[in-house]
Every structure is written in C-alpha cells, then in structure tokens.
N, C-alpha and C. Protein backbone atom coordinates (compact mmCIF):
# COMPACT_ATOMS: atom_id res chain seq x y z
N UNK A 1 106.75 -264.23 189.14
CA UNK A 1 106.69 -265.37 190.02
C UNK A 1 106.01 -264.95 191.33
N UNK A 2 105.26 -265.79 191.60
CA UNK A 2 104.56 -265.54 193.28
C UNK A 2 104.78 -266.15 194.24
N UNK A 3 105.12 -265.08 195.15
CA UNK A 3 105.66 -265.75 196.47
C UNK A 3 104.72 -266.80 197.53
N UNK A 4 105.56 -267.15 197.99
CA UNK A 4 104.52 -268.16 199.13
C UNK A 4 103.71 -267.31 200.22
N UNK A 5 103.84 -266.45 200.18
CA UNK A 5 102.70 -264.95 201.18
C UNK A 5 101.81 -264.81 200.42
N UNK A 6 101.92 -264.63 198.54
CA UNK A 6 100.90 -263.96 197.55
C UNK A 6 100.08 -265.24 197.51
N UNK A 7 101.01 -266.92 197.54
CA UNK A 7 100.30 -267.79 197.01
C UNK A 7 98.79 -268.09 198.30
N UNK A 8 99.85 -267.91 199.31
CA UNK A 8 98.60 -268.22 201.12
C UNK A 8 97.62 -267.16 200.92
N UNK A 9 97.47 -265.97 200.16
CA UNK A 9 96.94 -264.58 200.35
C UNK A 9 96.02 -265.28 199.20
N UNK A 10 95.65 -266.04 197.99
CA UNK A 10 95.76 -265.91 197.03
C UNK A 10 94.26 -267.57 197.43
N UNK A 11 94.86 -267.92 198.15
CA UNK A 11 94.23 -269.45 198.57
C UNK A 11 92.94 -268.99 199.78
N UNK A 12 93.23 -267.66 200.37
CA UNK A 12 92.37 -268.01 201.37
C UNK A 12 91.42 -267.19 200.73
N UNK A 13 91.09 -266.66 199.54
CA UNK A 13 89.48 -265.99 199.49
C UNK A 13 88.92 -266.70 198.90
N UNK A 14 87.56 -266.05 199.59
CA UNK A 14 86.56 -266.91 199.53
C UNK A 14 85.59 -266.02 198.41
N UNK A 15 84.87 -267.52 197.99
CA UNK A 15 83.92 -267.10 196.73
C UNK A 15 82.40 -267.35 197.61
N UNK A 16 81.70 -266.12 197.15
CA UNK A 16 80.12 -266.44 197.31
C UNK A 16 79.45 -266.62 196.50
N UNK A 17 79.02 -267.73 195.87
CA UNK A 17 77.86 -268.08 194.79
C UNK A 17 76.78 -268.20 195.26
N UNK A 18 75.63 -267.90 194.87
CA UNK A 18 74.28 -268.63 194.68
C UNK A 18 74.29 -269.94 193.96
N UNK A 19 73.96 -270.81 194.66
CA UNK A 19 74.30 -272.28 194.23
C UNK A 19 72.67 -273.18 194.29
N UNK A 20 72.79 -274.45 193.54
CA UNK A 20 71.31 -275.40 193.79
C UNK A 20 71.90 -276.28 194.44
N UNK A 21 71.49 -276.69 195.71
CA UNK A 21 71.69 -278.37 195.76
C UNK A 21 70.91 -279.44 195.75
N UNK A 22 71.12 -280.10 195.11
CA UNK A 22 70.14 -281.57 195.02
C UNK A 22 70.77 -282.88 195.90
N UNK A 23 69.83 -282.81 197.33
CA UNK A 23 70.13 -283.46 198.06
C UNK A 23 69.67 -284.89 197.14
N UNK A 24 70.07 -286.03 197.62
CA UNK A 24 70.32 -287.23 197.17
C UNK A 24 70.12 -288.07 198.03
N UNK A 25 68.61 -288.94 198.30
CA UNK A 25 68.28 -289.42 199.12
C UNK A 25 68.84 -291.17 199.21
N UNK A 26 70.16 -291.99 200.16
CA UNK A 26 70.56 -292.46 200.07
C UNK A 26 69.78 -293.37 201.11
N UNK A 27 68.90 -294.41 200.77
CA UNK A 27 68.76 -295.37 201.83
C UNK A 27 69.78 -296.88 201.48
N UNK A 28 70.33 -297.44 202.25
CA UNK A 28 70.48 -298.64 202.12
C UNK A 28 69.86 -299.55 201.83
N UNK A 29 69.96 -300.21 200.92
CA UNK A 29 69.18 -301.39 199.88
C UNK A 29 69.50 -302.89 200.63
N UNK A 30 69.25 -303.74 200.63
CA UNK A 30 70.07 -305.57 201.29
C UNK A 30 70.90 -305.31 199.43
N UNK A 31 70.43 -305.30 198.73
CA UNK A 31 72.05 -305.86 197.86
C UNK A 31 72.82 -304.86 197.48
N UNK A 32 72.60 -303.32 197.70
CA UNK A 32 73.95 -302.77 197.53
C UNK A 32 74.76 -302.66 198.59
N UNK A 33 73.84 -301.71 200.02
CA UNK A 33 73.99 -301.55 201.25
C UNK A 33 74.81 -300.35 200.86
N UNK A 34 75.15 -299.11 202.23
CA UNK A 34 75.39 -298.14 201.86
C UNK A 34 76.86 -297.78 200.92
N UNK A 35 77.44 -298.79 201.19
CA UNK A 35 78.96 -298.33 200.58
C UNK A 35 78.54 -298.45 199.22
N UNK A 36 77.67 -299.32 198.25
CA UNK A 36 77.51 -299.45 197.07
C UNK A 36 76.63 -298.79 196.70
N UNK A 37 75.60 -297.98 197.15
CA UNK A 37 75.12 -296.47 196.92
C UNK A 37 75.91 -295.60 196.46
N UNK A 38 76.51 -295.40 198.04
CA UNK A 38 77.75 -294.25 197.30
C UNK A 38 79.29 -294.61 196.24
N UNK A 39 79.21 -295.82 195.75
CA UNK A 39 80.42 -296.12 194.74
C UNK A 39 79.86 -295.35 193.58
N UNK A 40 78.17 -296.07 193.53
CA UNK A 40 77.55 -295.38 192.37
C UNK A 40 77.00 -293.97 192.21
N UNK A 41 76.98 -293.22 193.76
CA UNK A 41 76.80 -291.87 193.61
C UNK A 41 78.62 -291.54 192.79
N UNK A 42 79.69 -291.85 193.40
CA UNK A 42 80.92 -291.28 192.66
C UNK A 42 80.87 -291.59 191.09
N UNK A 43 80.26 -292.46 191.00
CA UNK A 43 80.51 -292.60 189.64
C UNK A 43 79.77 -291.71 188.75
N UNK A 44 78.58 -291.33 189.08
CA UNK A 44 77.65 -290.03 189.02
C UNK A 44 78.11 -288.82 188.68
N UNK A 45 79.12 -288.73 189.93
CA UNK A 45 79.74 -287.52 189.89
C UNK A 45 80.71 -286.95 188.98
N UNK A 46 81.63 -288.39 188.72
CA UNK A 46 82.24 -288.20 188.00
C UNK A 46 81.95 -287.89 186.55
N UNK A 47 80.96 -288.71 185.76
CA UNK A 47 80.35 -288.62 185.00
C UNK A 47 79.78 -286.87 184.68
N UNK A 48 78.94 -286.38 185.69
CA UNK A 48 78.67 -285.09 185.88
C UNK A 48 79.96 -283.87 185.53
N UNK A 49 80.59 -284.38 186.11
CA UNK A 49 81.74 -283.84 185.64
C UNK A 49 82.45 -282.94 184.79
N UNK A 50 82.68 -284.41 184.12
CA UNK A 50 82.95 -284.54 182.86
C UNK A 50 82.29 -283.63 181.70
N UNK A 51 80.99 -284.39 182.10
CA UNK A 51 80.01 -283.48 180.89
C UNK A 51 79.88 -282.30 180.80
N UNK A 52 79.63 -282.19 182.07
CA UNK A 52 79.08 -280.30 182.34
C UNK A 52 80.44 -279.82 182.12
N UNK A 53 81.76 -279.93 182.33
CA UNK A 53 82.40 -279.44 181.83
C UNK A 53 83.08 -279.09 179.63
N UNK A 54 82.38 -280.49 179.14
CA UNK A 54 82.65 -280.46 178.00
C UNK A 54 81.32 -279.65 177.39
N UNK A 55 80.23 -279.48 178.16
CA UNK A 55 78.81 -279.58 177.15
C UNK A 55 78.07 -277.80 177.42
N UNK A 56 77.88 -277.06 176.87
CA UNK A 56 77.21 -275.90 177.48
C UNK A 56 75.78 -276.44 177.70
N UNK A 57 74.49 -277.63 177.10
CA UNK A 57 73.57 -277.73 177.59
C UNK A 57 73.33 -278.85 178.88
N UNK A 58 74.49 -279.29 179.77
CA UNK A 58 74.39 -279.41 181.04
C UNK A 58 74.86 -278.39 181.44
N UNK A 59 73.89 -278.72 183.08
CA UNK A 59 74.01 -277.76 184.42
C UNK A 59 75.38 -277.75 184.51
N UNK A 60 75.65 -276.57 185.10
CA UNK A 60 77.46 -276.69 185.85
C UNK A 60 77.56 -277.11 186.83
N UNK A 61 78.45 -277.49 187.01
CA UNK A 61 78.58 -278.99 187.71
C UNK A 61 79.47 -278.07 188.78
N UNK A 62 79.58 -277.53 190.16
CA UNK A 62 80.96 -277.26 191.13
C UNK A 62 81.07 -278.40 191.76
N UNK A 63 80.41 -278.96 192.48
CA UNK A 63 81.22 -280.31 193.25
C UNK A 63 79.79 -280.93 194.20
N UNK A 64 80.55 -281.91 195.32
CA UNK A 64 79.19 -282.04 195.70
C UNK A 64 79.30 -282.13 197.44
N UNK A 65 78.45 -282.25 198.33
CA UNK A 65 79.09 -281.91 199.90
C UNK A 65 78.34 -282.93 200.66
N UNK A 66 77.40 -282.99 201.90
CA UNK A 66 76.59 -283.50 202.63
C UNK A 66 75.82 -282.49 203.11
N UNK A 67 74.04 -283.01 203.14
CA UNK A 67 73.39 -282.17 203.96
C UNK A 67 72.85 -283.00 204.85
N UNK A 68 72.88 -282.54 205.98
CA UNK A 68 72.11 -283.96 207.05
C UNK A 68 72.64 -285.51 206.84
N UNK A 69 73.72 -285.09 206.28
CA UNK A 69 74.00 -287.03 206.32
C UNK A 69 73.61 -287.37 204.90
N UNK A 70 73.21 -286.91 203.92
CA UNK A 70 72.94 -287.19 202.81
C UNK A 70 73.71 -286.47 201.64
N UNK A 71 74.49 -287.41 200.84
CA UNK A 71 75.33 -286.50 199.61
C UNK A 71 74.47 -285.85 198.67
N UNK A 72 74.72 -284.34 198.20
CA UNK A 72 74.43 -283.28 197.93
C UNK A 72 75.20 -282.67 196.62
N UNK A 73 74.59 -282.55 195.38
CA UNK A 73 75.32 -282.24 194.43
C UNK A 73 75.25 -280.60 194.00
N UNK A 74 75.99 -280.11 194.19
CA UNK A 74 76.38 -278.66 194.19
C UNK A 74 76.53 -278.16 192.88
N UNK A 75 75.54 -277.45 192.00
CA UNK A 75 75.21 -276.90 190.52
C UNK A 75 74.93 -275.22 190.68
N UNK A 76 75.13 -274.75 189.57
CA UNK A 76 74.70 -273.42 189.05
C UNK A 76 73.36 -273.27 189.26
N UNK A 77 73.14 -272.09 189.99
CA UNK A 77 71.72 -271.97 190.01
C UNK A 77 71.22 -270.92 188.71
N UNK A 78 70.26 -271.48 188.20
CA UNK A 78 70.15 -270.46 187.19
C UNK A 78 68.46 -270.12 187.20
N UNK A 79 68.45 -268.81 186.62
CA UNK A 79 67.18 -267.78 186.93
C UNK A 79 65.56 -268.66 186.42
N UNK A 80 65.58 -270.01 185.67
CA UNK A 80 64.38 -270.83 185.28
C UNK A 80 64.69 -272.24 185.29
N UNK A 81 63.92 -273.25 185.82
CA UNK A 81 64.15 -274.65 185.59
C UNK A 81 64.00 -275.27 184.35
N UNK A 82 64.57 -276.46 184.04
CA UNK A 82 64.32 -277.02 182.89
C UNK A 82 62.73 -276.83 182.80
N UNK A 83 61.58 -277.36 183.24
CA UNK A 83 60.91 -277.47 183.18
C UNK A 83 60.22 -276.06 182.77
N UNK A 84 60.24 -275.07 183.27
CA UNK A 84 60.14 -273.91 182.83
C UNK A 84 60.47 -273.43 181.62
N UNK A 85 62.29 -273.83 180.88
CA UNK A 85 62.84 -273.39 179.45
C UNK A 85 61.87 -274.38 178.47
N UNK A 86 61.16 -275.78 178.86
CA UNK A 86 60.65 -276.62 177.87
C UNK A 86 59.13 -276.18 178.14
N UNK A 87 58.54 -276.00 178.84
CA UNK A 87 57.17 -274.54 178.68
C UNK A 87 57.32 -273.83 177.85
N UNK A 88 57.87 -273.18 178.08
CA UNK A 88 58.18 -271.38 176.75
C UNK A 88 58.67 -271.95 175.56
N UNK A 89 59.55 -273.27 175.28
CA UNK A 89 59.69 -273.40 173.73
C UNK A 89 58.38 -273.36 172.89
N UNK A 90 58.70 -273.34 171.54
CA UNK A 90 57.85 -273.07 170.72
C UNK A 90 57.29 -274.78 170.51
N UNK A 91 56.21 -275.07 170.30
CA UNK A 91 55.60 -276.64 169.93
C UNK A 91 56.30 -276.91 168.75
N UNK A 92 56.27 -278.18 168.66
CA UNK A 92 56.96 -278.61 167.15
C UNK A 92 55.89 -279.66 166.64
C-alpha cells in the first residue's frame, strides 16, 4: 500500500516527450460562432481518443492544450509523416 508522501512523490514527476502539435485554426463562423467550433473541436477529441487508443494505425493521441489562443492537439511525434510512409510503399 502507498502512502500519501509516496502517492504526492509519485504525482509530481514530470515526463519529457517529444511531442507534434497541430494547432487548429478556430475562426468564428455567423452560424456556429466560437462556442460551436469548439463543441465540435471536443467532439473531435473525443473521437481521437477513442480510436488512437483502440487502433495501432492512428497517431497517439496524449491530449490537447492552447497555443496563442488557438486549441492544439497534442500527438506522438514519430521519425516520418504519413505522407512520407505512403511515398516508400510499394505501388499496387
């Protein structure tokens, strides 16, 4: 069992990843306006989620933050882009 010292000791380290973010350019529309942007960015997210957690061929999904005022989806950075792995496949 762990104590409440091991659990506070246990909570405060910190992880350093190399991470991607894909800022998410949110302007306000006249029929969504900003709150209905971001209902449908959560729903995004959630969705994202989900998948990348059930699927090994989605990105990994960690969460998502703000950069400059704009929501920011926080993924695995990995060493080639899609666009790059569908180059090198073989033609079919």
């Amino acid at each position: 069992m762990l104590s409440a010292l091991t659990v506070k000791a246990l909570l405060s380290i910190t992880i350093c990843l190399q991470v991607a973010l894909k800022v998410i350019s949110v302007q306000a529309s006249p029929s969504l306006g900003i709150s209905g942007h971001m209902d449908s960015f959560a729903k995004e997210i959630q969705l994202l989620e989900t998948v990348s957690a059930q699927c090994e061929h989605v990105c990994r999904f960690h969460g998502f933050t703000e950069v400059k005022g704009q929501p920011a989806l926080v993924m695995k950075l990995y060493a080639r882009s899609l666009a790059d792995e569908l180059n090198m496949a073989p033609s079919v």
